[in-house]
Each structure stands twice: as structure tokens, then as C-alpha cells.
C-alpha atoms as a PDB file:
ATOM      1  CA  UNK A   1     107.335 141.046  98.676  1.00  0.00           C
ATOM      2  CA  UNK A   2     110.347 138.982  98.408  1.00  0.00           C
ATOM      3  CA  UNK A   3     111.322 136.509  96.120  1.00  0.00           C
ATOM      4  CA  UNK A   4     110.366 133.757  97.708  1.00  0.00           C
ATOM      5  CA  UNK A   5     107.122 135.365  98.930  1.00  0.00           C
ATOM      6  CA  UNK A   6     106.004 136.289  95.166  1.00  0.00           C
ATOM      7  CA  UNK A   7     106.563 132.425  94.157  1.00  0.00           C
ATOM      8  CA  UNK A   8     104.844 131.342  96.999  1.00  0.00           C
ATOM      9  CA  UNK A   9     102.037 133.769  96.952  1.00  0.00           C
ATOM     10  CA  UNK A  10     101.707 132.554  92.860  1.00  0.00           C
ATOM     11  CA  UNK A  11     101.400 129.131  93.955  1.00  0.00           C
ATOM     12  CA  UNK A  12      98.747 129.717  96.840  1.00  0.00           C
ATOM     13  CA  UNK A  13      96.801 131.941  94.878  1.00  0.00           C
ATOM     14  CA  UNK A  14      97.279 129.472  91.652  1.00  0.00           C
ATOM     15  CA  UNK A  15      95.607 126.872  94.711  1.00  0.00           C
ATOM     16  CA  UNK A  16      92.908 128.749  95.442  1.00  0.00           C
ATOM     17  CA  UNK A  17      91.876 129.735  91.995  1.00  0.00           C
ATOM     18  CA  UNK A  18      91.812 125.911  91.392  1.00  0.00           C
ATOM     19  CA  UNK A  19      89.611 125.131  93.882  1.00  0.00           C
ATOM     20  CA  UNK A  20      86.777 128.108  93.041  1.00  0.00           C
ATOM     21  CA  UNK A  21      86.938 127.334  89.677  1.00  0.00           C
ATOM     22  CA  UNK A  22      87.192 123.485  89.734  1.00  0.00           C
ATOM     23  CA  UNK A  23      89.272 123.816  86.681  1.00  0.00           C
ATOM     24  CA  UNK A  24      93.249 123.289  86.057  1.00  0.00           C
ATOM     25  CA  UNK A  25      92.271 126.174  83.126  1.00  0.00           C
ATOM     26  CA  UNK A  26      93.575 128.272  85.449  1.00  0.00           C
ATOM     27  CA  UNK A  27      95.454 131.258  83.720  1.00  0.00           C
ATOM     28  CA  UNK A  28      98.829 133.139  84.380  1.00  0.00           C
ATOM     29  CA  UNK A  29      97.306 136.511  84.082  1.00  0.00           C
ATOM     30  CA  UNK A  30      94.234 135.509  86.811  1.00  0.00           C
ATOM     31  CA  UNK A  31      96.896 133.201  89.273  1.00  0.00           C
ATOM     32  CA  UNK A  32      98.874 137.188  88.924  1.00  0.00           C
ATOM     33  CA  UNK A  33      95.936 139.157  89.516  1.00  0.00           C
ATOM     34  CA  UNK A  34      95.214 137.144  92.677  1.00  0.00           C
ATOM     35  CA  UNK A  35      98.711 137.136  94.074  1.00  0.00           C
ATOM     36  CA  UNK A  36      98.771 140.925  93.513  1.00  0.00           C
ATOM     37  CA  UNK A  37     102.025 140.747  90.918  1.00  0.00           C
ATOM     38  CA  UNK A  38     101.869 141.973  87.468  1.00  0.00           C
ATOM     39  CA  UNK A  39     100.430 139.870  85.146  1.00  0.00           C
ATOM     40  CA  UNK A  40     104.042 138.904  83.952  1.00  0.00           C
ATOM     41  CA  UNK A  41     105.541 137.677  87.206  1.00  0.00           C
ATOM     42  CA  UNK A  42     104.609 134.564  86.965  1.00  0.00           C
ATOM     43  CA  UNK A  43     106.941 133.937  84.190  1.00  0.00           C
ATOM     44  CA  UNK A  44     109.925 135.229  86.367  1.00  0.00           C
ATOM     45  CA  UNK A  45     109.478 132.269  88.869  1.00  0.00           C
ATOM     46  CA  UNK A  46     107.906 129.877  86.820  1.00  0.00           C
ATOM     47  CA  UNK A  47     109.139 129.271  82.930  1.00  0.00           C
ATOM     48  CA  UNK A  48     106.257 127.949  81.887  1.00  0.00           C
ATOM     49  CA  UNK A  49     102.491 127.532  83.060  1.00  0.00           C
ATOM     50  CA  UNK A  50     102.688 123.548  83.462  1.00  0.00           C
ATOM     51  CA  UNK A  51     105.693 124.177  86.082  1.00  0.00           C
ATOM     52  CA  UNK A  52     103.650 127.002  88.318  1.00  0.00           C
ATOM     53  CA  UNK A  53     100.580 123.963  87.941  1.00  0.00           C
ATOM     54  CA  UNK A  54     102.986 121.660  89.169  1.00  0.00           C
ATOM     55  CA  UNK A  55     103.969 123.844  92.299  1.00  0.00           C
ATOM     56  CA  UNK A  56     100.022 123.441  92.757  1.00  0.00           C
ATOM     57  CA  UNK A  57      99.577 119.741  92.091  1.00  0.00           C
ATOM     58  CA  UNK A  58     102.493 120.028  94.830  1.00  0.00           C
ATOM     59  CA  UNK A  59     100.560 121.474  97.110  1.00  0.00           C
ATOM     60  CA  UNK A  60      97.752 119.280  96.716  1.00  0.00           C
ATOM     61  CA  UNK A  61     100.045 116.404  97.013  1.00  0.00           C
ATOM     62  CA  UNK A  62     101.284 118.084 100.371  1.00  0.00           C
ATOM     63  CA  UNK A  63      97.546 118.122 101.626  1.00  0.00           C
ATOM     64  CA  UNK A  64      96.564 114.531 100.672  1.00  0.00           C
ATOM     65  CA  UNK A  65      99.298 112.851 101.929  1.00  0.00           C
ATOM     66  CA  UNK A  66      98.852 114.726 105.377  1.00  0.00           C
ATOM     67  CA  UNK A  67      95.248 113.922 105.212  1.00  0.00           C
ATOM     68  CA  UNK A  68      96.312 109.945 104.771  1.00  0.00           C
ATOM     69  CA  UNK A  69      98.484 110.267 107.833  1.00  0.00           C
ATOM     70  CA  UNK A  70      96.118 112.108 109.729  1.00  0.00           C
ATOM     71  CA  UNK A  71      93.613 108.871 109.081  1.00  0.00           C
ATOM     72  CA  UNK A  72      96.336 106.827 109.835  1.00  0.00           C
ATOM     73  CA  UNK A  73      97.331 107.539 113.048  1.00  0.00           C
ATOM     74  CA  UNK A  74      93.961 108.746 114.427  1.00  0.00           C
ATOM     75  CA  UNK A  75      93.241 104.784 113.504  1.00  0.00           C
ATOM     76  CA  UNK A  76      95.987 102.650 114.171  1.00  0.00           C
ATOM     77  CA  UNK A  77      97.073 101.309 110.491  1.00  0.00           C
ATOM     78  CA  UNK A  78      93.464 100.881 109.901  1.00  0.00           C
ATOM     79  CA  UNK A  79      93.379 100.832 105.705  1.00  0.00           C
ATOM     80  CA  UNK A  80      89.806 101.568 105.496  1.00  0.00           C
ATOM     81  CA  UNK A  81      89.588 104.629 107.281  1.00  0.00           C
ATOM     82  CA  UNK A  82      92.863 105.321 105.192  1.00  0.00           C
ATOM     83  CA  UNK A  83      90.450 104.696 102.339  1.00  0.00           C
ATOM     84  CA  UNK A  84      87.908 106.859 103.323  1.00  0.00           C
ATOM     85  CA  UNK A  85      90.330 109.639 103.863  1.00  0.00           C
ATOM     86  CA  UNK A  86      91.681 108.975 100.007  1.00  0.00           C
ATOM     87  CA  UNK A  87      87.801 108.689  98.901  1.00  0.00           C
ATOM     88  CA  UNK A  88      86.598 112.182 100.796  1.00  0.00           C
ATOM     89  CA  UNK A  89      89.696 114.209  99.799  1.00  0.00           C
ATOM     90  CA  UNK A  90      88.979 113.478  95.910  1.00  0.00           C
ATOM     91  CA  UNK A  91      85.461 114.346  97.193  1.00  0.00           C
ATOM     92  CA  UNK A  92      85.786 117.346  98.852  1.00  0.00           C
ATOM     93  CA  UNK A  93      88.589 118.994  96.392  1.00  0.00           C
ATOM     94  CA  UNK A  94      88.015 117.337  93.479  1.00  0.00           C
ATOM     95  CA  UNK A  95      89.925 119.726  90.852  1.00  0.00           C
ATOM     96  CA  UNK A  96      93.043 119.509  93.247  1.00  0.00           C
ATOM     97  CA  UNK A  97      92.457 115.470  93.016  1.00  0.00           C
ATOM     98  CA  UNK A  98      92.562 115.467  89.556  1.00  0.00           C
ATOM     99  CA  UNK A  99      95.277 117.447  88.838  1.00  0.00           C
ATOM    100  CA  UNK A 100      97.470 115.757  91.249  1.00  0.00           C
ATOM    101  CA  UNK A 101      97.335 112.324  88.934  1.00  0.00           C
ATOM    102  CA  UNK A 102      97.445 114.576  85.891  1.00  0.00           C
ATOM    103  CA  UNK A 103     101.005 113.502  84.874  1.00  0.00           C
ATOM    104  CA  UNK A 104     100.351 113.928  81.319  1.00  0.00           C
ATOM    105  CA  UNK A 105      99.596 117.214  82.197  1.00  0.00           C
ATOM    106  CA  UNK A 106     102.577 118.372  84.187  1.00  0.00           C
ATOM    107  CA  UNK A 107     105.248 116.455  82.097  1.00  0.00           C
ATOM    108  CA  UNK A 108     108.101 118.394  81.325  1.00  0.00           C
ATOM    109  CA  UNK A 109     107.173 120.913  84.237  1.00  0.00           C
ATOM    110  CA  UNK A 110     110.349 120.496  86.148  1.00  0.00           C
ATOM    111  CA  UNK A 111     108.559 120.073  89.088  1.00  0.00           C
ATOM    112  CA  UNK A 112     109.317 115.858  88.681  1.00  0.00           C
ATOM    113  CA  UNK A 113     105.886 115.594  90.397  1.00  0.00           C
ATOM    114  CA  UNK A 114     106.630 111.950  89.764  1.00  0.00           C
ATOM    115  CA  UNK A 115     109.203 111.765  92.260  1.00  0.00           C
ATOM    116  CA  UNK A 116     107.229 113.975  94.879  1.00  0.00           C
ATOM    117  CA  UNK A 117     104.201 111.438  94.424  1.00  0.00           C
ATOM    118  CA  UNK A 118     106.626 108.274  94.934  1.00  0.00           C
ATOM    119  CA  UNK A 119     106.901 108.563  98.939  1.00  0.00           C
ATOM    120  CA  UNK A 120     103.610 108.627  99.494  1.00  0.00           C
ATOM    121  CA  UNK A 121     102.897 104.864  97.635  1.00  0.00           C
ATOM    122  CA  UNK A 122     106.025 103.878  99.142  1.00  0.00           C
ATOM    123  CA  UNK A 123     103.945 105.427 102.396  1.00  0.00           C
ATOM    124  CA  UNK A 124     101.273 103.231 101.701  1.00  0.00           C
ATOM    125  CA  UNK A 125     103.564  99.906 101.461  1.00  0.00           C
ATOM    126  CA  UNK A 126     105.184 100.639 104.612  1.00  0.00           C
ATOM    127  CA  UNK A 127     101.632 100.881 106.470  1.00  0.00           C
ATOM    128  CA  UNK A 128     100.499  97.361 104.624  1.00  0.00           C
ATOM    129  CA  UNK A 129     103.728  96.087 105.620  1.00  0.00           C
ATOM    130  CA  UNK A 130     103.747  96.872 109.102  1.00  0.00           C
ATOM    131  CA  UNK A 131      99.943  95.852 109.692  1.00  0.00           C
ATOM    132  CA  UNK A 132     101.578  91.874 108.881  1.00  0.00           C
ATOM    133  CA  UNK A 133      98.591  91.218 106.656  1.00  0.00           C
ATOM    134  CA  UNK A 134     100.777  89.907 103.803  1.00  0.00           C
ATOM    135  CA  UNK A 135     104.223  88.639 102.671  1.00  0.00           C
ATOM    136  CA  UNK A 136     103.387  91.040  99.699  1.00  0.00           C
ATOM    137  CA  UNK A 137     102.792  94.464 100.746  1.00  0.00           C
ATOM    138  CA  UNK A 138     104.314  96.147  96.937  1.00  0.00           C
ATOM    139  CA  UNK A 139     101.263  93.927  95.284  1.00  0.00           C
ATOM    140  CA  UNK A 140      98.490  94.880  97.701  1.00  0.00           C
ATOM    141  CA  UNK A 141      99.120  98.474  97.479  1.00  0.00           C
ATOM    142  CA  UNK A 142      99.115  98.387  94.081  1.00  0.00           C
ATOM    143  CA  UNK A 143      95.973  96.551  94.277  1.00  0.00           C
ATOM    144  CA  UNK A 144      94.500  98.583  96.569  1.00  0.00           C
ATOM    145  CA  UNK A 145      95.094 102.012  95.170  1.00  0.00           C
ATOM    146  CA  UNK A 146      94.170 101.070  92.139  1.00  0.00           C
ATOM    147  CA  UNK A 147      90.907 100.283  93.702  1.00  0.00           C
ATOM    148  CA  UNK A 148      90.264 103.322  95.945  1.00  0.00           C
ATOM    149  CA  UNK A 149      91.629 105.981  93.171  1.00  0.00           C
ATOM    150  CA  UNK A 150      88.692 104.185  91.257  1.00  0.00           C
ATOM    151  CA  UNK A 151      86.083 104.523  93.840  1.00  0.00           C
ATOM    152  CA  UNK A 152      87.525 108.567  94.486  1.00  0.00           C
ATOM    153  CA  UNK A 153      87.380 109.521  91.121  1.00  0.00           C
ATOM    154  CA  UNK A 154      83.474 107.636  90.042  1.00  0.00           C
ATOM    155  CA  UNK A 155      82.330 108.973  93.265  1.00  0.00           C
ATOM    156  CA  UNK A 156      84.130 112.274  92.944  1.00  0.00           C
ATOM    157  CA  UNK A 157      81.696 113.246  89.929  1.00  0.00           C
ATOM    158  CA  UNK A 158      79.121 111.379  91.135  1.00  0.00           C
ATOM    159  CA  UNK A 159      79.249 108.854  88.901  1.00  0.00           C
ATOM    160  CA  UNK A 160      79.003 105.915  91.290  1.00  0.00           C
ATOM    161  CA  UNK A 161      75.937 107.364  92.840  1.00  0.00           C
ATOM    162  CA  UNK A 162      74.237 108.083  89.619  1.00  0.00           C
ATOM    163  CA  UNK A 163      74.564 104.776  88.228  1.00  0.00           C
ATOM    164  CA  UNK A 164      74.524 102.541  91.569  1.00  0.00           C
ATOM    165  CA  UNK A 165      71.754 104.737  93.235  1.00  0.00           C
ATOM    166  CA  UNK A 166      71.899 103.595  97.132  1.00  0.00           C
ATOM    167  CA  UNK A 167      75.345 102.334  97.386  1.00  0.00           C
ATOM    168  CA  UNK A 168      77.426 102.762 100.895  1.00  0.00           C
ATOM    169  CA  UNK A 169      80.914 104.081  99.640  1.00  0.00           C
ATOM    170  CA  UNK A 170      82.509 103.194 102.905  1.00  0.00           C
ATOM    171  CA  UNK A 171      81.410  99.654 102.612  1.00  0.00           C
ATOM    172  CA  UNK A 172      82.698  99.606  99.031  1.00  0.00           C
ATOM    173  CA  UNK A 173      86.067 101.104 100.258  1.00  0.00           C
ATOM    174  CA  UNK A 174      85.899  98.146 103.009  1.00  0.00           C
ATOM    175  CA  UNK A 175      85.087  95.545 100.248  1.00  0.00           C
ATOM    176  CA  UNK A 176      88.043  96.903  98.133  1.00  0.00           C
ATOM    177  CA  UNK A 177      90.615  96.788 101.108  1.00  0.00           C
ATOM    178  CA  UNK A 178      89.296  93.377 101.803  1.00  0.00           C
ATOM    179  CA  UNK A 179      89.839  92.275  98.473  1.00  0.00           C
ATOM    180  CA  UNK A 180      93.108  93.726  97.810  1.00  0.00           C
ATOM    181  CA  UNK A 181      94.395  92.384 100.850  1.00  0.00           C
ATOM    182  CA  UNK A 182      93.872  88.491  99.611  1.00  0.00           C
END
């Protein structure tokens, strides 16, 4: 295994360890026994265990923004289905989701997650500015992911359902866009 292959092979193991175990607990010595390295590899690529979770936040990063896009296009700027995508990836990998937004977490990693996260807001202001439906595109993203990283993480962990028994996500994601958008 090269270089390169060990680090990634840390990180993709790291990935799917997270998503068995639902848990950023994951630990150097498992994320090694998985990748098939000795148990103090991990060290050689990545100085310390909130940098090799930032590789994996990274990843996860990777996956939602290419889910977003993905919504996107298949929908022609549409910010609900946009919505839904954001709602149903914190729903369907909802460790990964968490530890994306889990700055506190990964501070001082050296990964500057902040700066990988950046594009994809700046992403989201691009699609609200080209759809023309404001002279204030910075505000309703702002508004608007505020909203839906609300509605992904209550319904995430089932919160929303367990305290608003019935309620139609997608028309709450459609009520937030709408709302956000005024």
C-alpha cells in the first residue's frame, strides 16, 4: 500500500466505521484495524485523531454537497427538492450529518473544515441568486439553512415526528423555503 493509499484507506475505513456505529467515538486502533495498518499508522498520516475525523467530516462534506447538486439539477433550481435532499441526507446518514457541523469538534484539526464547508453556502447563494427570487440572496440562504439544518437534525432523531405525530416533512421543508424566501 502506498502512502497515499494507507491515508486514504484510514479515512474510508474511519467513514465506514462512522456510519455502522452512528458514533464520531470512533477509535484510532478500530479506523487501523479496518484499513488493515497497524494500529499506529494512523498517527503517521494523521497527528492527531480530530485531523483523521476531519478527513471524514470531509468526506461527508464531499457526499452532501454532491447530493445538493444532484437535487439541483435533476430539478431546475427548485429549493425544495434541494431541501429535501438536505433533510434525507441528515436522515439517511445521520452520524456523518452530525459530524460534518461538528466544528467544535474538529477545531484545531488542520483540516480547516471551515473553509471546505464555505463553497457549498456560497453554492447555495448562487442557486437563490440565479432563481431571481430576491435582491437578497446572502439573507435568504442564511434564512433558509438555518431552517432546513433545523428540520434535518429534529427529524434526523426523530424528534419532529415524536412530538408533531403526523406531520409532512416535505411540506414543512416547502413552508420553510417559502418563508425564507420573503
Amino acid at each position: 500500500m502506498t502512502v497515499e493509499d494507507t491515508g486514504s484507506a484510514l479515512v474510508r475505513a474511519g467513514v465506514e466505521l462512522l456510519e455502522e456505529t452512528g458514533s464520531a467515538d470512533v477509535g484510532l486502533r478500530a479506523i487501523a484495524r479496518r484499513a488493515g495498518v497497524s494500529h499506529g499508522a494512523p498517527r503517521r498520516w494523521f497527528p492527531t485523531h480530530r485531523s483523521l475525523l476531519a478527513g471524514i467530516a470531509e468526506v461527508g462534506l464531499h457526499d452532501l454537497a454532491e447530493a445538493l447538486k444532484t437535487a439541483d439539477l435533476a430539478s431546475d433550481h427548485d429549493l425544495v427538492e434541494i431541501g429535501i435532499a438536505y433533510v434525507d441526507f441528515a436522515r439517511r446518514r445521520p452520524a456523518m450529518f452530525t459530524l460534518i457541523f461538528r466544528h467544535d469538534l474538529l477545531e484545531g484539526s488542520g483540516a480547516e473544515l471551515r473553509n471546505a464547508s464555505r463553497p457549498l453556502y456560497e453554492w447555495l447563494v448562487s442557486v437563490i441568486q440565479k432563481s431571481g427570487r430576491t435582491t437578497d440572496p446572502d439573507r435568504v440562504a442564511a434564512s433558509l439553512w438555518v431552517a432546513l439544518h433545523g428540520i434535518a437534525v429534529l427529524s434526523s432523531t426523530g424528534a419532529l415526528e415524536l412530538t408533531i405525530p403526523g406531520i409532512d416533512v416535505v411540506d414543512t421543508i416547502r413552508h420553510a423555503v417559502r418563508i425564507a424566501s420573503h
